[in-house]
C-alpha atoms as a PDB file:
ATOM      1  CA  UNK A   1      11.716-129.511-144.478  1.00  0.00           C
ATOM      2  CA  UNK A   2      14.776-128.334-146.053  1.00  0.00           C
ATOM      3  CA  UNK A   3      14.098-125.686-149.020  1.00  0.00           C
ATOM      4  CA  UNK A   4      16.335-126.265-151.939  1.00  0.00           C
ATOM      5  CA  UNK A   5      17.931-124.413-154.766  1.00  0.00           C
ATOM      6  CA  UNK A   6      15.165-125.387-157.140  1.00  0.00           C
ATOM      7  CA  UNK A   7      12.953-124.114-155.655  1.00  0.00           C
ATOM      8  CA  UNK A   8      14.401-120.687-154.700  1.00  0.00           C
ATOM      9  CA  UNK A   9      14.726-120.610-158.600  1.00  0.00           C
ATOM     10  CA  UNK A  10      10.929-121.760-159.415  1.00  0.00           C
ATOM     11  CA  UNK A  11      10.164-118.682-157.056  1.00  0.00           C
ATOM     12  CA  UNK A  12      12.798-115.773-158.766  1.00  0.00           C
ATOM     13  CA  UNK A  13      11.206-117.188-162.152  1.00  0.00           C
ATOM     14  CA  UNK A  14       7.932-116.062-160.817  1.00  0.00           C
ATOM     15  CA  UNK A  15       8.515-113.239-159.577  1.00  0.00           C
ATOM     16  CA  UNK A  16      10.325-112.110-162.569  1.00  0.00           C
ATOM     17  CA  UNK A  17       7.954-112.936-165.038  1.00  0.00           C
ATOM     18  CA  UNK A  18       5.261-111.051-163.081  1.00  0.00           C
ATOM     19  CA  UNK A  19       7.305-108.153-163.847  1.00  0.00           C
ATOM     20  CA  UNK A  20       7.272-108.960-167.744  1.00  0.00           C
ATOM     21  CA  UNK A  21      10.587-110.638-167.733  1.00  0.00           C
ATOM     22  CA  UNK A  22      10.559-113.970-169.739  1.00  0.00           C
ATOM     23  CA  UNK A  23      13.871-115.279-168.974  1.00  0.00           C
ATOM     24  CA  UNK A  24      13.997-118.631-170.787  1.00  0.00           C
ATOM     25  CA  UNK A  25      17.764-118.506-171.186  1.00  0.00           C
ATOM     26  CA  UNK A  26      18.088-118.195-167.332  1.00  0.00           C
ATOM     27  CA  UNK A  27      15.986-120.796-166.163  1.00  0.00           C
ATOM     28  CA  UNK A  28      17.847-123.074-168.266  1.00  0.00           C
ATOM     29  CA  UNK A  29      21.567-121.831-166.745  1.00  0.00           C
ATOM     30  CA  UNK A  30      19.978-121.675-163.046  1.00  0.00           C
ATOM     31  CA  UNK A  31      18.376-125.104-163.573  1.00  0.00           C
ATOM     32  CA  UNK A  32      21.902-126.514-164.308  1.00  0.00           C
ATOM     33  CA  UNK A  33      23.459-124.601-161.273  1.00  0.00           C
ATOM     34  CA  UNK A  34      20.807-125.900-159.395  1.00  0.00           C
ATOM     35  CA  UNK A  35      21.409-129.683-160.264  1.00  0.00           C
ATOM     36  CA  UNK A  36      25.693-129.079-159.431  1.00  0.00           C
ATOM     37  CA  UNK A  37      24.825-127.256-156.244  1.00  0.00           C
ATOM     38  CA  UNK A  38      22.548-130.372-155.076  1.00  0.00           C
ATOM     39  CA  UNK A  39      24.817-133.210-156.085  1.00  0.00           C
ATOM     40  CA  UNK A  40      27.158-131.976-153.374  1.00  0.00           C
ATOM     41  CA  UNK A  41      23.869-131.627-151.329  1.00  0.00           C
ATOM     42  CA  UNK A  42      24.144-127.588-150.966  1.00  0.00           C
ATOM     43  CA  UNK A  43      20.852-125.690-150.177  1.00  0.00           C
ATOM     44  CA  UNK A  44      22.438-122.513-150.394  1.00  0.00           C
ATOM     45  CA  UNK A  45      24.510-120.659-152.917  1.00  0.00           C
ATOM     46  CA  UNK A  46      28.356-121.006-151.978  1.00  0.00           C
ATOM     47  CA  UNK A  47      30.758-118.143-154.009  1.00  0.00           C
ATOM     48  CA  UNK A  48      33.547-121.187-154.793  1.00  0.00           C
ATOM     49  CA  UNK A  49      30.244-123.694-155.901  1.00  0.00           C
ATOM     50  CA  UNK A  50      29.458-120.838-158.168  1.00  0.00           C
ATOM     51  CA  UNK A  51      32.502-120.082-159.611  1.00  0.00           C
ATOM     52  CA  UNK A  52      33.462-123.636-160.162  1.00  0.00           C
ATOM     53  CA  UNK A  53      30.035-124.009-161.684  1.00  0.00           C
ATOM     54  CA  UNK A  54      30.654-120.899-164.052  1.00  0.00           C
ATOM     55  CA  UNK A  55      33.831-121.877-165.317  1.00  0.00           C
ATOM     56  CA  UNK A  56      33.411-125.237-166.190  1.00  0.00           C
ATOM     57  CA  UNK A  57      34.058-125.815-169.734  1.00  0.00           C
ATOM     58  CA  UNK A  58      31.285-127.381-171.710  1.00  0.00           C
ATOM     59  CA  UNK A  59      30.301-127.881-175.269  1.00  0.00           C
ATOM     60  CA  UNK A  60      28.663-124.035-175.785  1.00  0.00           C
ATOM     61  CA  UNK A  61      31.725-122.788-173.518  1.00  0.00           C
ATOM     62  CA  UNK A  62      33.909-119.657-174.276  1.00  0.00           C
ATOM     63  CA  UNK A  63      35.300-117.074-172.137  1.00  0.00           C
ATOM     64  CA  UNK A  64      32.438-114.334-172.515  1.00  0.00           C
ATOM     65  CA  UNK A  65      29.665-117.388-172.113  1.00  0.00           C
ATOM     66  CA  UNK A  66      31.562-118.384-168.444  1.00  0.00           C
ATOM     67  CA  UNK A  67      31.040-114.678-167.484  1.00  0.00           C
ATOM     68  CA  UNK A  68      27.577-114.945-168.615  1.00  0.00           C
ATOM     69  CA  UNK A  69      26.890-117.668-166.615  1.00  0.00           C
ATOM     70  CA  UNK A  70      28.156-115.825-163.941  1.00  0.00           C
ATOM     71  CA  UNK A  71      26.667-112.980-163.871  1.00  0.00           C
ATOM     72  CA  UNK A  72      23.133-114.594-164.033  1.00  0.00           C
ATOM     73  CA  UNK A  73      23.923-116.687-160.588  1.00  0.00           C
ATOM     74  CA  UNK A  74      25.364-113.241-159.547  1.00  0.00           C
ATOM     75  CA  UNK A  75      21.831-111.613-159.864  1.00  0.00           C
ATOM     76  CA  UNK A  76      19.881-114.521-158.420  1.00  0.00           C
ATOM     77  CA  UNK A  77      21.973-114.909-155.012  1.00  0.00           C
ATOM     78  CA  UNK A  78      21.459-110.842-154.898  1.00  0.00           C
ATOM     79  CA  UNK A  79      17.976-111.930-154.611  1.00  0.00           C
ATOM     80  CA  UNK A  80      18.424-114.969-152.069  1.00  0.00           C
ATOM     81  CA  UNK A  81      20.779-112.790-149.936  1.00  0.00           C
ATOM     82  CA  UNK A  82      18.097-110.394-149.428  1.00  0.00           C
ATOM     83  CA  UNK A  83      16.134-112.991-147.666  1.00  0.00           C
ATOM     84  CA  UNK A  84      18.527-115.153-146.275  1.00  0.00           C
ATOM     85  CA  UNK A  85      22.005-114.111-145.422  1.00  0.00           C
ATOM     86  CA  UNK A  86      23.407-117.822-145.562  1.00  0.00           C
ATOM     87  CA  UNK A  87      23.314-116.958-149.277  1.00  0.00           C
ATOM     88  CA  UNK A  88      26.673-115.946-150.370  1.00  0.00           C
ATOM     89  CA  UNK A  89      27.052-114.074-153.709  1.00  0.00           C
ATOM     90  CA  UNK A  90      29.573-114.455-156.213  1.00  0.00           C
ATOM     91  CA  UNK A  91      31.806-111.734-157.295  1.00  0.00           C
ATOM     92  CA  UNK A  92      30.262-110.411-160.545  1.00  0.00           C
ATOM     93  CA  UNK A  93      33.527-110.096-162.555  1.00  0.00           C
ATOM     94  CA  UNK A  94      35.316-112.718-160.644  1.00  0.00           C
ATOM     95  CA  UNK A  95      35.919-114.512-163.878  1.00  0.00           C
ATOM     96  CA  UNK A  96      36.048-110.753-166.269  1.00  0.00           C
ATOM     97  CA  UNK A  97      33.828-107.953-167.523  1.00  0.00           C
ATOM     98  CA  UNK A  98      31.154-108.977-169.704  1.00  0.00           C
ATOM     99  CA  UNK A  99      32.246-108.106-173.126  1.00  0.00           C
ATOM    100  CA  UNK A 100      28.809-107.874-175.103  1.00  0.00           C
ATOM    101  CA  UNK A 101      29.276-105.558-178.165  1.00  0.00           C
ATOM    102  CA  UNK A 102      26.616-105.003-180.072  1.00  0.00           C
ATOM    103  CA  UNK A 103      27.460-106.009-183.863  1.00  0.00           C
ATOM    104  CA  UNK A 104      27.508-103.225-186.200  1.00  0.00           C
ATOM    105  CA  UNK A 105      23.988-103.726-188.447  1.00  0.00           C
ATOM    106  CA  UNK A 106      24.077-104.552-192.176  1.00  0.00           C
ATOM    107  CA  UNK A 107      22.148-101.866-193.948  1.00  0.00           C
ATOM    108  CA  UNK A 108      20.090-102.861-196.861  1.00  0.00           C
ATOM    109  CA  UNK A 109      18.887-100.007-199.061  1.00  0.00           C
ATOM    110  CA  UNK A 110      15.080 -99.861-201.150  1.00  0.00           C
ATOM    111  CA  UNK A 111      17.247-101.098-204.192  1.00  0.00           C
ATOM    112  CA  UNK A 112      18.895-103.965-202.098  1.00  0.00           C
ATOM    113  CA  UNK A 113      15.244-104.892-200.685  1.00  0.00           C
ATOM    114  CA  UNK A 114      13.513-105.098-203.744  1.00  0.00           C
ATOM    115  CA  UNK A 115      16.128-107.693-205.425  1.00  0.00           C
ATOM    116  CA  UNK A 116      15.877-109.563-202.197  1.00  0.00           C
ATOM    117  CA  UNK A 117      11.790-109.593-202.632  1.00  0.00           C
ATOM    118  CA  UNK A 118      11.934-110.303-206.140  1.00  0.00           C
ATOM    119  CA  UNK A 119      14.588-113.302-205.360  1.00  0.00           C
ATOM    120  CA  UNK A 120      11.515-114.550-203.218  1.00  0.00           C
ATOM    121  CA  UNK A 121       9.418-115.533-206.207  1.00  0.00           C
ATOM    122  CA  UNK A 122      11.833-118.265-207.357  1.00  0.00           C
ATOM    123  CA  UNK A 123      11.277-119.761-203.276  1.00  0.00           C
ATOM    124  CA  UNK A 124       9.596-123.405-203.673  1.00  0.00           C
ATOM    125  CA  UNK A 125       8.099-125.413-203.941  1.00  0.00           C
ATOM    126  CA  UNK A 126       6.152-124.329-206.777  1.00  0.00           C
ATOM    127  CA  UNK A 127       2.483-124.146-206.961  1.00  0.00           C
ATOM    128  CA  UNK A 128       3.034-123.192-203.267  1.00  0.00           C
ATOM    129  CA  UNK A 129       1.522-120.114-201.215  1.00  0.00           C
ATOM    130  CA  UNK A 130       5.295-120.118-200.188  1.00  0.00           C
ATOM    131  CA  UNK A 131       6.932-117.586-202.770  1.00  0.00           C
ATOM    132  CA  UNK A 132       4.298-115.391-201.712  1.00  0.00           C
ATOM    133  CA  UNK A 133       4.691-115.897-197.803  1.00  0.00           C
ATOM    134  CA  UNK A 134       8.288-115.379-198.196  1.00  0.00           C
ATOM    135  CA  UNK A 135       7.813-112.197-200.427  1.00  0.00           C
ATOM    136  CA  UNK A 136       5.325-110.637-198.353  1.00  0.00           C
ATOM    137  CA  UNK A 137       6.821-111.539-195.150  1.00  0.00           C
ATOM    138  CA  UNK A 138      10.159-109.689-195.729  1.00  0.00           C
ATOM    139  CA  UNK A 139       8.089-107.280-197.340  1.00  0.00           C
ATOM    140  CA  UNK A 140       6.380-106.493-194.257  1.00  0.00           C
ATOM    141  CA  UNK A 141       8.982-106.535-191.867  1.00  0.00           C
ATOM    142  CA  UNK A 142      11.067-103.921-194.201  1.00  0.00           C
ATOM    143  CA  UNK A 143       7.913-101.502-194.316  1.00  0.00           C
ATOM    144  CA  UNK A 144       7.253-101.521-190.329  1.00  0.00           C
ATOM    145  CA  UNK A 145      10.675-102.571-188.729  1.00  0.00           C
ATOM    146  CA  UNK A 146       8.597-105.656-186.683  1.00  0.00           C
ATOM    147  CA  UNK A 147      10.925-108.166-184.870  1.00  0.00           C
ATOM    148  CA  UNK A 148      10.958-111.445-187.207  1.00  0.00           C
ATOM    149  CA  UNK A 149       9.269-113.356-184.254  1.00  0.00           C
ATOM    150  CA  UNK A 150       6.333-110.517-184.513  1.00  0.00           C
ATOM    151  CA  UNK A 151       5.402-111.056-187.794  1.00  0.00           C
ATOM    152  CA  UNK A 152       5.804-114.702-187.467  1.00  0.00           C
ATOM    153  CA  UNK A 153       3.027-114.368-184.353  1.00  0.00           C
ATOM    154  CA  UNK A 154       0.674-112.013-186.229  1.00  0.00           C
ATOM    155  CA  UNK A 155      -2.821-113.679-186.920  1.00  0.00           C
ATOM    156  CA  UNK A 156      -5.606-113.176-188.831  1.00  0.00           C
ATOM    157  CA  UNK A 157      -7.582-111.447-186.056  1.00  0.00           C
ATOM    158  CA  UNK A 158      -4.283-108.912-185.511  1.00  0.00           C
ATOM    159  CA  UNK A 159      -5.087-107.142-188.636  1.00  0.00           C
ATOM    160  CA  UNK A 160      -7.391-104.555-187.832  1.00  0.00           C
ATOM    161  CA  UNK A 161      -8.490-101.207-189.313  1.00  0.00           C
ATOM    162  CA  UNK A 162      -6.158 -99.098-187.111  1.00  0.00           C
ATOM    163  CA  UNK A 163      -3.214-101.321-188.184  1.00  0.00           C
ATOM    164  CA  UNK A 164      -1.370-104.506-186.652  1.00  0.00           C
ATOM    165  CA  UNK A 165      -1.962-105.951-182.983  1.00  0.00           C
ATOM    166  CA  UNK A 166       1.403-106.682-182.040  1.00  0.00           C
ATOM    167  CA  UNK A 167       0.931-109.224-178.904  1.00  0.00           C
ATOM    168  CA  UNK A 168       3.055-110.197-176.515  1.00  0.00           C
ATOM    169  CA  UNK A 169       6.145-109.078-177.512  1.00  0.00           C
ATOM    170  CA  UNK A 170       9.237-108.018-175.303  1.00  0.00           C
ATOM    171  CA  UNK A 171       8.708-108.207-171.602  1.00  0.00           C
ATOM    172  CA  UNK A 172       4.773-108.917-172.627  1.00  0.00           C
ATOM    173  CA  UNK A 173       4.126-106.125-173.833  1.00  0.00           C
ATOM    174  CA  UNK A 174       1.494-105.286-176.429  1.00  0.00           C
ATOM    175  CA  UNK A 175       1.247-102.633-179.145  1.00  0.00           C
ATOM    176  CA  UNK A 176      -0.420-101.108-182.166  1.00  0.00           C
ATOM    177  CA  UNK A 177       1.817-100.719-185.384  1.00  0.00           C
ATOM    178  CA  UNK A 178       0.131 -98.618-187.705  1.00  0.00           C
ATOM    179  CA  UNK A 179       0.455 -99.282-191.677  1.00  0.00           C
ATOM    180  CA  UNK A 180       1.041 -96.863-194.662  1.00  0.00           C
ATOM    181  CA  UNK A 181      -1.472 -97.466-196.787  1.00  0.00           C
ATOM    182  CA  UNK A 182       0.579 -99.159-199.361  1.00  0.00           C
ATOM    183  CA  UNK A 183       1.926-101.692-196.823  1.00  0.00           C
ATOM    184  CA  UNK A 184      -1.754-102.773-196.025  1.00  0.00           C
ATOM    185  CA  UNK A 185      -2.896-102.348-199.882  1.00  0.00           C
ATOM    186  CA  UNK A 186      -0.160-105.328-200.347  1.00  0.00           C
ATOM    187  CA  UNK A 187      -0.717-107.644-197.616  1.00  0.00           C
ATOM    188  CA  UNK A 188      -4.701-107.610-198.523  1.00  0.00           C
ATOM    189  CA  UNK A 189      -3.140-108.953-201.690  1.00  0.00           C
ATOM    190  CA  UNK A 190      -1.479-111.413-199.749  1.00  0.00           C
ATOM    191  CA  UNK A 191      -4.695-112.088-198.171  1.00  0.00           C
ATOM    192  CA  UNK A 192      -6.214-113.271-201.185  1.00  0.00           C
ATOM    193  CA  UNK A 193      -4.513-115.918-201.164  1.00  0.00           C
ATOM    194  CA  UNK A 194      -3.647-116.821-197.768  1.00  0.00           C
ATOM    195  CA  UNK A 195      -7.612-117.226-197.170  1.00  0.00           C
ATOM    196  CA  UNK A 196      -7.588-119.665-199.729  1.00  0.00           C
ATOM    197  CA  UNK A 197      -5.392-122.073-197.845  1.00  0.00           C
ATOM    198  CA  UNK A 198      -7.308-124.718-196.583  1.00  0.00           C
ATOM    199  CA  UNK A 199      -5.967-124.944-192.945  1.00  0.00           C
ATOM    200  CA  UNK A 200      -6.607-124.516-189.314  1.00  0.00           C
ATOM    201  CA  UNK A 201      -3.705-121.993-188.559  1.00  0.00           C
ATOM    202  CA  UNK A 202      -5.110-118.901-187.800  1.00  0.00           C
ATOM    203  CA  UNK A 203      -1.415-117.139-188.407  1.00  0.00           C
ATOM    204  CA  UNK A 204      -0.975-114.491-190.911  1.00  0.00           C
ATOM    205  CA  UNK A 205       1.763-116.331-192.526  1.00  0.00           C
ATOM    206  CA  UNK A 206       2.008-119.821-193.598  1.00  0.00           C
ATOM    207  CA  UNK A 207       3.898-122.055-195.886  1.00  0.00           C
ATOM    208  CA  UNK A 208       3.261-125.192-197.977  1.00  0.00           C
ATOM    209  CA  UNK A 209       2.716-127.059-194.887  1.00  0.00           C
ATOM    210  CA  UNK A 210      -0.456-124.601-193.919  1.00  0.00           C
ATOM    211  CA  UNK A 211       1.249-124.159-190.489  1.00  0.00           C
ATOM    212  CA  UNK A 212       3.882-120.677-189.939  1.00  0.00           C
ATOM    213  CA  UNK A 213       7.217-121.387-190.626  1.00  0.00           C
ATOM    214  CA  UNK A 214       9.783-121.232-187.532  1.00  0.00           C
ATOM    215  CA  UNK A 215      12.087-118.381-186.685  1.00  0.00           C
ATOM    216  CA  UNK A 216      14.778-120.885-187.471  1.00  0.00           C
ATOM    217  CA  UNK A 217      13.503-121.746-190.720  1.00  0.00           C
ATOM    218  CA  UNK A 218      13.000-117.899-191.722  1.00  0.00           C
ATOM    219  CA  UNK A 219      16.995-117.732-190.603  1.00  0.00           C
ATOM    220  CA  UNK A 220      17.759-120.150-193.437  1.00  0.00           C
ATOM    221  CA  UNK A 221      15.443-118.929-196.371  1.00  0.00           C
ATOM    222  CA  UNK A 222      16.888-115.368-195.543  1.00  0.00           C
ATOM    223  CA  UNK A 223      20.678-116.018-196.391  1.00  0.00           C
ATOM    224  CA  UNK A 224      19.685-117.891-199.454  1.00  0.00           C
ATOM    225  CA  UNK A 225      17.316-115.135-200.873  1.00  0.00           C
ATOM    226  CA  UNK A 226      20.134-112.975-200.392  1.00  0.00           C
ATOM    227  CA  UNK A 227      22.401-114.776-201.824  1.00  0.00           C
ATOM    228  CA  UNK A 228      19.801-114.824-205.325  1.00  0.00           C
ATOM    229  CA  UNK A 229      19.728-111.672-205.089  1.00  0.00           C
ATOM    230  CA  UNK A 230      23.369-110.619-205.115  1.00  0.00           C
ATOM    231  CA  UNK A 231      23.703-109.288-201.634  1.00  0.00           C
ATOM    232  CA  UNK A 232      25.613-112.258-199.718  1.00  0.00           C
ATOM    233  CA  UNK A 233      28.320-114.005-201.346  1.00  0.00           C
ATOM    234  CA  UNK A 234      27.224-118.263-201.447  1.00  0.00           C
ATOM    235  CA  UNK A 235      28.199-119.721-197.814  1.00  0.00           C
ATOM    236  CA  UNK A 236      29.245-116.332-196.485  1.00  0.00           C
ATOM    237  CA  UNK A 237      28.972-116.318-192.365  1.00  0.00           C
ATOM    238  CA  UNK A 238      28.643-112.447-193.098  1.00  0.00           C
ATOM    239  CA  UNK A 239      25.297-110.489-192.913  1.00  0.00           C
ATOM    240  CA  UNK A 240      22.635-109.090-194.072  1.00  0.00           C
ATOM    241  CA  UNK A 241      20.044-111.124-192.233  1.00  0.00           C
ATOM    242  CA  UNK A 242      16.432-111.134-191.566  1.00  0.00           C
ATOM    243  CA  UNK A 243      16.725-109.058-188.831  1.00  0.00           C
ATOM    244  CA  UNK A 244      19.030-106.307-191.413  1.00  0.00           C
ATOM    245  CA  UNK A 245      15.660-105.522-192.627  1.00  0.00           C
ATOM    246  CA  UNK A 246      14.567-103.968-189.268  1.00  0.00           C
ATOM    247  CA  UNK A 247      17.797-102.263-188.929  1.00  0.00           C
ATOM    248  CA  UNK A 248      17.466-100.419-192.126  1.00  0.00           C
ATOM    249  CA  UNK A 249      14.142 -99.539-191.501  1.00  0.00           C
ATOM    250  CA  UNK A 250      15.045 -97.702-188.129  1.00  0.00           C
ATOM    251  CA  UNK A 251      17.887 -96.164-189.985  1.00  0.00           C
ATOM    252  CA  UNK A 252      15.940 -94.599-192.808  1.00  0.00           C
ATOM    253  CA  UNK A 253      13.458 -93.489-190.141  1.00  0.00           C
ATOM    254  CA  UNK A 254      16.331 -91.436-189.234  1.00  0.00           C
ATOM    255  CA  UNK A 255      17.849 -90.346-191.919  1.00  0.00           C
ATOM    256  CA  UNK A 256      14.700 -89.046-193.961  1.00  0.00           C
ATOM    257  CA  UNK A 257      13.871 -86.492-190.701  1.00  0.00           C
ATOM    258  CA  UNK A 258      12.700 -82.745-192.482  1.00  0.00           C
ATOM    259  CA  UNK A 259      15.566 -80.360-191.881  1.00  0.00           C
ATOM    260  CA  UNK A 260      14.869 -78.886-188.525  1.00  0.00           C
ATOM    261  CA  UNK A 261      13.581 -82.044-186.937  1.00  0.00           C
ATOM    262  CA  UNK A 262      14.733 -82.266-183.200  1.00  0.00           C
ATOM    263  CA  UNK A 263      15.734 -85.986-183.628  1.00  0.00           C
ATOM    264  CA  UNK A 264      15.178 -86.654-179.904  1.00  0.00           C
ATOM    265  CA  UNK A 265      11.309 -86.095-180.003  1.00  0.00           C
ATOM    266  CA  UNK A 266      11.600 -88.782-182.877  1.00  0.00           C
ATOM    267  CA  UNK A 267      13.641 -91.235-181.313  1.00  0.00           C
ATOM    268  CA  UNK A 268      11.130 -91.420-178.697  1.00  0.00           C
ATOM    269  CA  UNK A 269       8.335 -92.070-181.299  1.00  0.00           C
ATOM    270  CA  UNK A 270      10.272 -94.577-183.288  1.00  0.00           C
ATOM    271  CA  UNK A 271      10.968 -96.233-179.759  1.00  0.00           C
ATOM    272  CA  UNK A 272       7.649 -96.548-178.831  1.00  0.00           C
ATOM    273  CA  UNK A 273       6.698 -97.928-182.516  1.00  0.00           C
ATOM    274  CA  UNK A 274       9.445-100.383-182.374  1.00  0.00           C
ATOM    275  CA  UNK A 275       8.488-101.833-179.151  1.00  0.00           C
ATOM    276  CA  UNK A 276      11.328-100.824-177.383  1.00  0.00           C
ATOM    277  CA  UNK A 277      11.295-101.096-173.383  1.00  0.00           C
ATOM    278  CA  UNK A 278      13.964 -98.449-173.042  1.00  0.00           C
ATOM    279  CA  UNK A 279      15.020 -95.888-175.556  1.00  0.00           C
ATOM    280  CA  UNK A 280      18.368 -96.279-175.143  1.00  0.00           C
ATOM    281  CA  UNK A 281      17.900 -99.034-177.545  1.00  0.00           C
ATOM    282  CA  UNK A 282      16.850 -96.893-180.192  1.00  0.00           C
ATOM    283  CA  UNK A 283      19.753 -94.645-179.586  1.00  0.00           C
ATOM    284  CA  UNK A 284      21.902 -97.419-180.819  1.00  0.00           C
ATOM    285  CA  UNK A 285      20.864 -97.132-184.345  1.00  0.00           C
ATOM    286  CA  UNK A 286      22.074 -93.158-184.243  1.00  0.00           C
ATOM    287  CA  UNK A 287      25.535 -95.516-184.663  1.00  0.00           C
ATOM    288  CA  UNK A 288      24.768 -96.620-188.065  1.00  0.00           C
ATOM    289  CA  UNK A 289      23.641 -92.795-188.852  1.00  0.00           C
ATOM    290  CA  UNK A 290      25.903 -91.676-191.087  1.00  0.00           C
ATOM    291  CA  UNK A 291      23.798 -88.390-192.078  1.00  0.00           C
ATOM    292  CA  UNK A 292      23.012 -88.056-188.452  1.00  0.00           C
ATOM    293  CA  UNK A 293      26.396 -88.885-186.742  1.00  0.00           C
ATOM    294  CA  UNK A 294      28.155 -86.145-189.394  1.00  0.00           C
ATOM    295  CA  UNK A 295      25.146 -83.563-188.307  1.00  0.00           C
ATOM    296  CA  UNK A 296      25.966 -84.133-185.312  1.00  0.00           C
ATOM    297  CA  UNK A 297      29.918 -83.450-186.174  1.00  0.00           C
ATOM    298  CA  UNK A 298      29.620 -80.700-187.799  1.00  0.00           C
ATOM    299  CA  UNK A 299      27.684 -79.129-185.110  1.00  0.00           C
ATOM    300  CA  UNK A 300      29.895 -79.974-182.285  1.00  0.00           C
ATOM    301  CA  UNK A 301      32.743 -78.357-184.652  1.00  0.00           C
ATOM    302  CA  UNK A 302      30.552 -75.008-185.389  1.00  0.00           C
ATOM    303  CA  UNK A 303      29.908 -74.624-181.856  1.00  0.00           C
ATOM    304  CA  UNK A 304      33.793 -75.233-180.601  1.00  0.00           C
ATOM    305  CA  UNK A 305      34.656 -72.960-183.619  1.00  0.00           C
ATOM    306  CA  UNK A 306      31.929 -70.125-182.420  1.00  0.00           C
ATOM    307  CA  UNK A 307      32.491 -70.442-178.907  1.00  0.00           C
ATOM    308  CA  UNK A 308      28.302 -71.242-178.631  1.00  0.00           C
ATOM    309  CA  UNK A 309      26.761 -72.608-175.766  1.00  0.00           C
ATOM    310  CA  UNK A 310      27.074 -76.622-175.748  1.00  0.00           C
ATOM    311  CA  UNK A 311      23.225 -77.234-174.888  1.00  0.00           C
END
């Protein structure tokens, strides 16, 4: 029986996701590459099938989405070839380098947060547990830095005397985020009411329709509270966005360090309480550091000016 590209991919899934890798993006693009590859009845992964494949213009097509694609079939024939030579693999850049640029975050500062919480209070419809959801929500996420999608996940049985249960977040992992004191003295306010809410859904936050609103649905209250609020002109493309609030929060963590802090040491704690896999990722935030990056100037010039050592 003939193996085909399906089912090397059901297999790499797997395996990956073993490892903590979710990869729901992938499946979908090798699931596609599978169906082209069969329909000229390949079982193996042939470089020209794959480029065609990659470059093929489609309705979510663009230059630096082609390369995507490419670079995910790249990585998965790696794998095959391992096994099976008959596998070819693609050139990686055969269609460019993969221009990914992080966007430069929107900082929002206390001031800016608390018009964008008090904007929340107008949120319908009235009567609703939903001004409050929407207050406290934002509210929370600006106080700990979570993800959107982690407070959005958080349920009743997260909350716990040590501070939040964070499950299942990137690459499955799990972790404890503690809370200041005034961050949990306002969501047991929050609490009041949500236990009130006559509903099965054991999340944290709900709306009017006693179920937890949908990332995609947080994505669309956000630009209009900001927009109440004075911080995003009305059907501006342009941030801040939910995820801003995160941003900033990193940021501050940053920028409020007591003189004499070895910021390293702390970008490994702030790493681990963000839920970052690699702290690399935290290291991208040093980039929207003013107070930081000009420390970090002014050093480099006293040290070229003083002829000290560079360590």
């Amino acid at each position: 029986m003939t193996t085909t590209i399906r089912h090397h991919i059901a297999r790499y899934l797997e395996i990956n996701r073993s490892l903590g890798y979710r990869f729901e993006q992938h499946e979908e693009l090798l699931r596609r590459f599978a169906r082209f590859a069969e329909a000229r009845n390949e079982t193996h992964v042939r470089s020209e099938t794959a480029l065609e494949w990659a470059s093929a213009s489609g309705t979510a097509s663009s230059s630096t989405y082609q390369v995507a694609k490419l670079r995910v079939l790249h990585d998965f024939a790696v794998w095959l070839h391992a096994e099976d030579d008959r596998h070819e693999i693609p050139p990686r850049d055969a269609l460019g380098p993969l221009n990914r640029q992080r966007p430069q975050p929107h900082l929002m500062s206390v001031a800016d947060i608390g018009k964008l919480l008090t904007a929340a209070w107008s949120m319908g419809p009235p009567g609703t547990i939903a001004p409050l959801t929407w207050h406290y929500l934002f509210g929370l996420i600006a106080a700990t830095g979570l993800r959107t999608g982690e407070a959005l996940a958080l349920t009743l049985d997260d909350i716990t005397p040590d501070g939040l249960v964070i499950r299942e977040a990137k690459f499955g992992k799990t972790r404890l985020v503690a809370l200041h004191p005034t961050s949990l003295d306002a969501l047991n306010v929050y609490l009041e009411a949500r236990l009130e809410e006559t509903t099965r859904d054991r999340h944290v936050f709900v709306i009017a329709t006693g179920r937890t609103p949908s990332l995609d649905h947080v994505n669309r209250v956000f630009p209009t509270l900001a927009e109440r609020a004075g911080l995003r002109s009305p059907g501006a493309a342009r941030r801040p966005t939910a995820r801003s609030l995160r941003h900033s929060f990193a940021v501050r963590s940053l920028e409020e360090l007591a003189p004499g802090t070895k910021p390293d040491r702390h970008m490994l704690a702030l790493a681990t309480y963000l839920g970052h896999v690699d702290v690399t990722s935290s290291y991208w935030y040093l980039e929207a550091t003013p107070v930081l990056l000009r420390g970090i100037a002014e050093a480099a010039e006293h040290a070229h000016a003083t002829g000290a050592s560079h360590d």
